[in-house]
PDB file of N, CA and C in Angstrom:
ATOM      1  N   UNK A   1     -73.820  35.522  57.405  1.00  0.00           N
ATOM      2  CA  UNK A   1     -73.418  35.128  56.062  1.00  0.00           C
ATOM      3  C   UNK A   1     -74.190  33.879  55.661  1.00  0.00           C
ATOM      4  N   UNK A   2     -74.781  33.712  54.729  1.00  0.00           N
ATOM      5  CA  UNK A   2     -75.188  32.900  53.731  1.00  0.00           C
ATOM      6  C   UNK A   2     -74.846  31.824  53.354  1.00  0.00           C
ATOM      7  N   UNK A   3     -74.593  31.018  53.207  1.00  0.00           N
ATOM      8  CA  UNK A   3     -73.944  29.759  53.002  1.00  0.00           C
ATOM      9  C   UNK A   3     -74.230  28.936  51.510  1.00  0.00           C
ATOM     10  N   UNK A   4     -74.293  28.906  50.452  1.00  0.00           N
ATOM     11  CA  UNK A   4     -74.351  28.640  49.426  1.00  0.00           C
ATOM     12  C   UNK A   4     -73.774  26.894  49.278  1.00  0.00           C
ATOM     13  N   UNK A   5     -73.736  26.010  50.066  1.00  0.00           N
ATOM     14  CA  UNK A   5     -72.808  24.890  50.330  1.00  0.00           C
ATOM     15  C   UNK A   5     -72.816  24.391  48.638  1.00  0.00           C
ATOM     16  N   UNK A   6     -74.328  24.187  48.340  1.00  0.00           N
ATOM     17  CA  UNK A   6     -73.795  23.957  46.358  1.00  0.00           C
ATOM     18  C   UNK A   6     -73.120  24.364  45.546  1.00  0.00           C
ATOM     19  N   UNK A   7     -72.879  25.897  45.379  1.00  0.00           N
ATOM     20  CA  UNK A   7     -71.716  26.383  44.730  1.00  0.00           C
ATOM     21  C   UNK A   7     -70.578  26.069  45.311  1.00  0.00           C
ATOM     22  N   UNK A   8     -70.224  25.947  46.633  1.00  0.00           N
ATOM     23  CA  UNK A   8     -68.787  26.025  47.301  1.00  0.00           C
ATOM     24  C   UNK A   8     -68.594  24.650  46.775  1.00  0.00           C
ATOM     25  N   UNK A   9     -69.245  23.420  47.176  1.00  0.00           N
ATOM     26  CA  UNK A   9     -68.891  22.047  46.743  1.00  0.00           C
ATOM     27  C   UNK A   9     -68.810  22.153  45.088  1.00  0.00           C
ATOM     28  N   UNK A  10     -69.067  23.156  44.090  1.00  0.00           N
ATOM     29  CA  UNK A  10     -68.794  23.231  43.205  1.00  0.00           C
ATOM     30  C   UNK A  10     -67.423  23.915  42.707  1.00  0.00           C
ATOM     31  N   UNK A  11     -67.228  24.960  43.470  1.00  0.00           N
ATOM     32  CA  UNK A  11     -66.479  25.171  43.228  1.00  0.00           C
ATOM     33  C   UNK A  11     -64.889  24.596  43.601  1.00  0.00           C
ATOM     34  N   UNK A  12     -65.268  23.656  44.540  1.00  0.00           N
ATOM     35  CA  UNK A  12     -64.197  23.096  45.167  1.00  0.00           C
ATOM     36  C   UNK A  12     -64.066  21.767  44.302  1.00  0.00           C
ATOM     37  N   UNK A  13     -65.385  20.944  43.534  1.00  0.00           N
ATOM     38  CA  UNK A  13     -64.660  20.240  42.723  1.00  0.00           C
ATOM     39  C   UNK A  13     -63.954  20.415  41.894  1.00  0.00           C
ATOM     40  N   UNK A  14     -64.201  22.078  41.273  1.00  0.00           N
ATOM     41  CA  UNK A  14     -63.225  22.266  40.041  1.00  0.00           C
ATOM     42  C   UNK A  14     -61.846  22.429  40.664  1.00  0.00           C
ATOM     43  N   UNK A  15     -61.517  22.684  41.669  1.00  0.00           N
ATOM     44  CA  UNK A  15     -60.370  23.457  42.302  1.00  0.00           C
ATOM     45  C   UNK A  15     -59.618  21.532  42.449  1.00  0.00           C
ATOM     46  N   UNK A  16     -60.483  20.208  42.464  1.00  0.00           N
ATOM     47  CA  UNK A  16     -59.855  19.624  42.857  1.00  0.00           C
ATOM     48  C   UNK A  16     -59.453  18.894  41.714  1.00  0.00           C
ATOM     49  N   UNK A  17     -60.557  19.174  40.634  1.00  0.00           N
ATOM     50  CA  UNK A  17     -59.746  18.514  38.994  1.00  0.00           C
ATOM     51  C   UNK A  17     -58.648  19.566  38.383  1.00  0.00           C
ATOM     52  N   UNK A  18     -58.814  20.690  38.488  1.00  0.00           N
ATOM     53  CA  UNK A  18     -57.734  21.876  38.383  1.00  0.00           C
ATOM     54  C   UNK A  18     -56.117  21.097  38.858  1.00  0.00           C
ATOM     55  N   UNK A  19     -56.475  21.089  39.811  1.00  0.00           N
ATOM     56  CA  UNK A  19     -55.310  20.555  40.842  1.00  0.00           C
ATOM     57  C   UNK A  19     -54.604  19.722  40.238  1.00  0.00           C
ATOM     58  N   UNK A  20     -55.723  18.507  40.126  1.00  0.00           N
ATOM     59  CA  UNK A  20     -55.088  16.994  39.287  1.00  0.00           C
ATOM     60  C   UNK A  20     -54.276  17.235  37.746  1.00  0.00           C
ATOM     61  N   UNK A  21     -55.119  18.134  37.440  1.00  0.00           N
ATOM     62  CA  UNK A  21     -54.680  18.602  35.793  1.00  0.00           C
ATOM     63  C   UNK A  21     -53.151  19.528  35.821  1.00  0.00           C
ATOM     64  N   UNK A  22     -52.601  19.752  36.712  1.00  0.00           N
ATOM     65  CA  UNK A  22     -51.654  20.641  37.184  1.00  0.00           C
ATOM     66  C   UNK A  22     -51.955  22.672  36.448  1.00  0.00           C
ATOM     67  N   UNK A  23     -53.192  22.307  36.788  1.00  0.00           N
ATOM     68  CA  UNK A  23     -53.570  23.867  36.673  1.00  0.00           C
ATOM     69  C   UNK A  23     -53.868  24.519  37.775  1.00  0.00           C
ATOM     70  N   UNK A  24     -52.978  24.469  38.680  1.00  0.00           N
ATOM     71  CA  UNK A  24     -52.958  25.456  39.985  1.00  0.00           C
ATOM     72  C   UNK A  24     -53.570  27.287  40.164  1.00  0.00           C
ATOM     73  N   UNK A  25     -52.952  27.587  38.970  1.00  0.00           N
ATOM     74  CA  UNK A  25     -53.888  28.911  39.167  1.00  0.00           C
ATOM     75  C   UNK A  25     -55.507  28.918  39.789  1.00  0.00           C
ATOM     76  N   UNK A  26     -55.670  28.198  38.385  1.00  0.00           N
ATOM     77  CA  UNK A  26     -57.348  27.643  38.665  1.00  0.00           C
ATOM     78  C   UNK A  26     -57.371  27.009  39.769  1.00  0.00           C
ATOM     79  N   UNK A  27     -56.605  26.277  40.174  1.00  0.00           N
ATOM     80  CA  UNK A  27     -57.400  25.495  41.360  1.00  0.00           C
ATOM     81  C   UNK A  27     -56.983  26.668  42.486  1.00  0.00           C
ATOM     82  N   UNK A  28     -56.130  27.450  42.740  1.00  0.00           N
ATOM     83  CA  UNK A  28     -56.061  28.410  43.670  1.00  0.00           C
ATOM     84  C   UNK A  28     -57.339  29.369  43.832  1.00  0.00           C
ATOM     85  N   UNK A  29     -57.990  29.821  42.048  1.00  0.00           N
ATOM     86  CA  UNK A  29     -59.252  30.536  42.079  1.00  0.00           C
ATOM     87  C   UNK A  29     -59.862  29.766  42.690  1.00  0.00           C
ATOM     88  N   UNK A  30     -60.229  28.591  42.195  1.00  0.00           N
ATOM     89  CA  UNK A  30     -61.424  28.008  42.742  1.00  0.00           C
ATOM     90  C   UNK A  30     -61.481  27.669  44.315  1.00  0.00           C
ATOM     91  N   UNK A  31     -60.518  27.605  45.137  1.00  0.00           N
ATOM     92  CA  UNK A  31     -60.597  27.226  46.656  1.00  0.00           C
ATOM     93  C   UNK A  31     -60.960  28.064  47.350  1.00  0.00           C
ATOM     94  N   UNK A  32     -60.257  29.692  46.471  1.00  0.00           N
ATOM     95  CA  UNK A  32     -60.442  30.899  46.750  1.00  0.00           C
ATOM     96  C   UNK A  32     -62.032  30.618  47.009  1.00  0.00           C
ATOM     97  N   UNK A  33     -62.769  31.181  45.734  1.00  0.00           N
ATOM     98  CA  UNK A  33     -64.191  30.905  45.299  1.00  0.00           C
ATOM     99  C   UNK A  33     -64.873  30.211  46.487  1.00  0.00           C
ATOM    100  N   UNK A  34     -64.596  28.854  46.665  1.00  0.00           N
ATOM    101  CA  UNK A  34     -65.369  28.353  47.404  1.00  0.00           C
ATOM    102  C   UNK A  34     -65.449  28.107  49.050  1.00  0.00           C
ATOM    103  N   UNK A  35     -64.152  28.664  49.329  1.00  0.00           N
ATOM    104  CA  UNK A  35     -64.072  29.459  51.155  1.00  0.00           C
ATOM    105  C   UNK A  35     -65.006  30.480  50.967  1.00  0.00           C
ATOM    106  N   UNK A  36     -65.337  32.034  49.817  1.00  0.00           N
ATOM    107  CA  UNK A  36     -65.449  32.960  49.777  1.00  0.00           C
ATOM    108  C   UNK A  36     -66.892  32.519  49.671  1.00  0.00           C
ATOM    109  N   UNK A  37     -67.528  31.300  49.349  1.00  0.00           N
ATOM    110  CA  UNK A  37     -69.079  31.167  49.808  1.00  0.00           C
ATOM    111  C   UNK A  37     -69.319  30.525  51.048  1.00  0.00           C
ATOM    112  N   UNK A  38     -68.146  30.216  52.206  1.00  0.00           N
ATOM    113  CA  UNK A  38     -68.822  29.674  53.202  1.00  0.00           C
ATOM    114  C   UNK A  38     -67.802  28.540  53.594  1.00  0.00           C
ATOM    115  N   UNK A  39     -67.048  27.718  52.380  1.00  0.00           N
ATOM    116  CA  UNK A  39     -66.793  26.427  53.021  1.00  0.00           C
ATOM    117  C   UNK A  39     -65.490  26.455  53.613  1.00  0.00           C
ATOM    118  N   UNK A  40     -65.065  27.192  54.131  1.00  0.00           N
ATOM    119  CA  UNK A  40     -63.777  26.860  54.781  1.00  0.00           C
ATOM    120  C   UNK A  40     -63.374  25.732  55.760  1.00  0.00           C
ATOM    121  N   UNK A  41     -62.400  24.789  55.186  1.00  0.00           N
ATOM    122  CA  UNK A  41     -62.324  24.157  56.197  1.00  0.00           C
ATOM    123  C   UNK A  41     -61.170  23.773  56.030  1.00  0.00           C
ATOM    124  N   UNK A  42     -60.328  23.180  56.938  1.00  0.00           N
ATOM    125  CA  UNK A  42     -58.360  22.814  57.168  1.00  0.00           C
ATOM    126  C   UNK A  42     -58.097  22.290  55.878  1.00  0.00           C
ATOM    127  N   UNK A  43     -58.837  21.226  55.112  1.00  0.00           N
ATOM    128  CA  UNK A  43     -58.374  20.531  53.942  1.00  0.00           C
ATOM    129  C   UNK A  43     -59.010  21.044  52.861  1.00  0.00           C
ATOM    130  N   UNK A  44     -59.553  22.182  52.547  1.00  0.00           N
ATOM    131  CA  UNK A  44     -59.408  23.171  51.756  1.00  0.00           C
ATOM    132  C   UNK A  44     -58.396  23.928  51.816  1.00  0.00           C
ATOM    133  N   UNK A  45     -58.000  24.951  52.931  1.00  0.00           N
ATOM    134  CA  UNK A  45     -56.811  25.840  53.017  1.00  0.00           C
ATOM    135  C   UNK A  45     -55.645  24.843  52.614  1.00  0.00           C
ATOM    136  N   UNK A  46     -55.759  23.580  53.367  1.00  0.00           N
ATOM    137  CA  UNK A  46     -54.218  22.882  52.798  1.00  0.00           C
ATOM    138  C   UNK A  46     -53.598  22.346  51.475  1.00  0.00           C
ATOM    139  N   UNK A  47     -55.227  21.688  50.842  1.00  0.00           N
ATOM    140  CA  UNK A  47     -55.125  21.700  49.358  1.00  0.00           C
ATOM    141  C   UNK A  47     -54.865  23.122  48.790  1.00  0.00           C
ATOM    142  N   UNK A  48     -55.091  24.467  49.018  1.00  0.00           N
ATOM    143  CA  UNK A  48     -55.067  25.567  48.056  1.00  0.00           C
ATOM    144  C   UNK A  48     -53.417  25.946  48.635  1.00  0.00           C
ATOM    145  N   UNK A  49     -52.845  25.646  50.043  1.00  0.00           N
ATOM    146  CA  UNK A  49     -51.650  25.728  50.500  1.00  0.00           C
ATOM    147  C   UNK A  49     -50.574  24.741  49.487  1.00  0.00           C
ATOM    148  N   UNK A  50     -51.400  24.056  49.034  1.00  0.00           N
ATOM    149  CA  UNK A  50     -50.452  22.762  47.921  1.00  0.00           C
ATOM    150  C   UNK A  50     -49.857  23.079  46.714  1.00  0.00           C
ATOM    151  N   UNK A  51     -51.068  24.041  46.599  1.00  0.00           N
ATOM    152  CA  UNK A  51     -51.312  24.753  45.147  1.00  0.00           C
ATOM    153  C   UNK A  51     -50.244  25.882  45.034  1.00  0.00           C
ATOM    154  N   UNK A  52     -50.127  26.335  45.961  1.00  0.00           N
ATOM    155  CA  UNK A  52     -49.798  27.707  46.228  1.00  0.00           C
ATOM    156  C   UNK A  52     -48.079  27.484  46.615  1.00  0.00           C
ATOM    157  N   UNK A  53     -47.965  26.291  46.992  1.00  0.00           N
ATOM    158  CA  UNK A  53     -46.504  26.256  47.304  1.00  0.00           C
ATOM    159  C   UNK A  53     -46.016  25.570  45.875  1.00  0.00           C
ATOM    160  N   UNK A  54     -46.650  24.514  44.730  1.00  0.00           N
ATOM    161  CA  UNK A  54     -46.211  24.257  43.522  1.00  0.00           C
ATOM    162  C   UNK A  54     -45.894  25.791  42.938  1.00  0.00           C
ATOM    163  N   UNK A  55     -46.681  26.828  42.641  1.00  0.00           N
ATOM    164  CA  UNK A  55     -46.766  28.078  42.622  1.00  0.00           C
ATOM    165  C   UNK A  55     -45.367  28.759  43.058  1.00  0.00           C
ATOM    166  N   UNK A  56     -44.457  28.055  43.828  1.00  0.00           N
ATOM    167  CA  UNK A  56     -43.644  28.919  44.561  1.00  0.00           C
ATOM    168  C   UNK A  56     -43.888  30.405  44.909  1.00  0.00           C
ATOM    169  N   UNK A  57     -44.696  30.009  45.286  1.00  0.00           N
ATOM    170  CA  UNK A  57     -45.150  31.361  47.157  1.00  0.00           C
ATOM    171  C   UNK A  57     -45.365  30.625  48.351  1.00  0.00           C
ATOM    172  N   UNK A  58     -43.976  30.556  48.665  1.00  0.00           N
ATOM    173  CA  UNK A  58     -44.209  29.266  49.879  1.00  0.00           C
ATOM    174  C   UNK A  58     -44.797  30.344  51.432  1.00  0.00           C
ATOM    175  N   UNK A  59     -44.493  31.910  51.386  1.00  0.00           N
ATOM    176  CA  UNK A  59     -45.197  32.308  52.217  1.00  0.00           C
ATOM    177  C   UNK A  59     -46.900  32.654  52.557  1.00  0.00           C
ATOM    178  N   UNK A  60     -47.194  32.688  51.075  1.00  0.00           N
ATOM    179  CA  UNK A  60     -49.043  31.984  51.152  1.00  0.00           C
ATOM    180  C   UNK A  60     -49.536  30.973  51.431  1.00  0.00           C
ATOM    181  N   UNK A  61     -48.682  29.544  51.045  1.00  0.00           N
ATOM    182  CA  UNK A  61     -48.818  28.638  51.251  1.00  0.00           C
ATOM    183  C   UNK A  61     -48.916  28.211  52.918  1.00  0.00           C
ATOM    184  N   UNK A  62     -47.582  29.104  53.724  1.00  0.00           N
ATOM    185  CA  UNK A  62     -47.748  28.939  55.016  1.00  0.00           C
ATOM    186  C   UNK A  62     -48.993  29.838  55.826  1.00  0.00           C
ATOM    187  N   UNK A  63     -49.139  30.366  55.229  1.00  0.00           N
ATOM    188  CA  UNK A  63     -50.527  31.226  55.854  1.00  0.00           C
ATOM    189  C   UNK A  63     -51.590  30.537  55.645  1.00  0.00           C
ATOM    190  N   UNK A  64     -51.727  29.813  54.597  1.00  0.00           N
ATOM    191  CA  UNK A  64     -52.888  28.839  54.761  1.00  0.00           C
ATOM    192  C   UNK A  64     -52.638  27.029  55.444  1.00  0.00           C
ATOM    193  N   UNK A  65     -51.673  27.162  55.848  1.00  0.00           N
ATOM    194  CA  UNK A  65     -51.372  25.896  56.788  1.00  0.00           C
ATOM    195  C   UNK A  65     -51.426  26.435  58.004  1.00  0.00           C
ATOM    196  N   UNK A  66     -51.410  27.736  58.417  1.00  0.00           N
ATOM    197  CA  UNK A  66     -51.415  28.223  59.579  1.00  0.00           C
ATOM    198  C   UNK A  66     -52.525  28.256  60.118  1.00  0.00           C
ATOM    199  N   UNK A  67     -53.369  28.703  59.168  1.00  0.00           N
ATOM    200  CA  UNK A  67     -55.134  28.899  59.284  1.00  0.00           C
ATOM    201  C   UNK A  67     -55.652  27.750  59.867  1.00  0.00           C
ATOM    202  N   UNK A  68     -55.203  26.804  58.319  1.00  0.00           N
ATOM    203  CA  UNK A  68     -55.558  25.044  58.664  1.00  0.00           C
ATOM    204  C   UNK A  68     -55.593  24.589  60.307  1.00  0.00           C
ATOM    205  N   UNK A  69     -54.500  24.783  60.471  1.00  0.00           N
ATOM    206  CA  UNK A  69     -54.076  24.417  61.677  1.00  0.00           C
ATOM    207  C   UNK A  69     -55.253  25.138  62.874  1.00  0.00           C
ATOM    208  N   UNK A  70     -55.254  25.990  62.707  1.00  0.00           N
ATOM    209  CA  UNK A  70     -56.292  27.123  63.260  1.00  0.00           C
ATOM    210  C   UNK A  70     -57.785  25.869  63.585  1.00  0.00           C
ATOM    211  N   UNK A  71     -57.719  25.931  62.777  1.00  0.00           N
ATOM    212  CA  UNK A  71     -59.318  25.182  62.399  1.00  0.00           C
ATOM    213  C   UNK A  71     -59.038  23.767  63.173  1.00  0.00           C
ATOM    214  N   UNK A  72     -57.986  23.250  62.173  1.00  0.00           N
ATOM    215  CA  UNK A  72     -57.640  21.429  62.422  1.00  0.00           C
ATOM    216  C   UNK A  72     -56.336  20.992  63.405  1.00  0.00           C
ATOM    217  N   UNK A  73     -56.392  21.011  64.473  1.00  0.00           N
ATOM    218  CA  UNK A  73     -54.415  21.155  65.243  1.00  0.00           C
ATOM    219  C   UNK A  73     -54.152  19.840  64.223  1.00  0.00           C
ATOM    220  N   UNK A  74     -54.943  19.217  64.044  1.00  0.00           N
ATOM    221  CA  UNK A  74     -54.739  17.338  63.566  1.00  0.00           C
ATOM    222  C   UNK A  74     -54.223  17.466  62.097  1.00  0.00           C
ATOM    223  N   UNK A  75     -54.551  18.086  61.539  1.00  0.00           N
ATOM    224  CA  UNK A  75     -54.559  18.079  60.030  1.00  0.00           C
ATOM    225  C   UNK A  75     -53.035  18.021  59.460  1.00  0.00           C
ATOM    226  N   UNK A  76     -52.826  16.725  59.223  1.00  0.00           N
ATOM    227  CA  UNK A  76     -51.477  15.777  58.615  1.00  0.00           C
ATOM    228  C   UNK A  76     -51.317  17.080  57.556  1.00  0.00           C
ATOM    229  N   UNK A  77     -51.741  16.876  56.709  1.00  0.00           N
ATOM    230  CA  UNK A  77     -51.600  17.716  55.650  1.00  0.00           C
ATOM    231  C   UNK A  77     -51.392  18.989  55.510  1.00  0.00           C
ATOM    232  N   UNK A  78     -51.817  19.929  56.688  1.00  0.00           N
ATOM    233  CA  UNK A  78     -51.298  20.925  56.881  1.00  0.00           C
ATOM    234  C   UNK A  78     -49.654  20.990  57.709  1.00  0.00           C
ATOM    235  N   UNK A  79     -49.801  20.122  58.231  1.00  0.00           N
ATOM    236  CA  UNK A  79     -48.290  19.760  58.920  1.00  0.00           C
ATOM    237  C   UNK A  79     -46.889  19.569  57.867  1.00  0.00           C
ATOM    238  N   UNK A  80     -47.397  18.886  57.048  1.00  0.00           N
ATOM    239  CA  UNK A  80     -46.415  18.512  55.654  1.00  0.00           C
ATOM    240  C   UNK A  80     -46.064  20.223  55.159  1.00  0.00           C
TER     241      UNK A  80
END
């Protein structure tokens, strides 16, 4: 796989002004988006896990703290 790291860091800034703006959908697309070019990493899944539990789907939310965890045992934020 390919790695596109410019779009993913793009798409992950929108996912992180999305966020701030309390437009979670969008920021859920966009984290989506930018794992789906490559960047996965614990504090992506946990920010889109943030998103996703404001969202009330707290069982997506735990699937991506689970992942997190996967990746990060450390990751505070997936722990919360």
């Amino acid at each position: 796989m390919c790695v596109d790291w410019e779009q993913a860091q793009d798409a992950k800034d929108k996912a992180n002004e999305a966020k701030a703006n309390g437009n979670f959908d969008l920021a859920v697309e966009m984290f989506t988006k930018s794992m789906e070019l490559g960047s996965v990493g614990a504090m992506t899944l946990a920010n889109r896990a943030d998103c996703l539990l404001k969202m009330k789907r707290p069982l997506a939310a735990i699937a991506d703290c689970d992942e997190a965890l996967k990746i990060n045992p450390d990751s505070a934020k997936a722990l919360r």
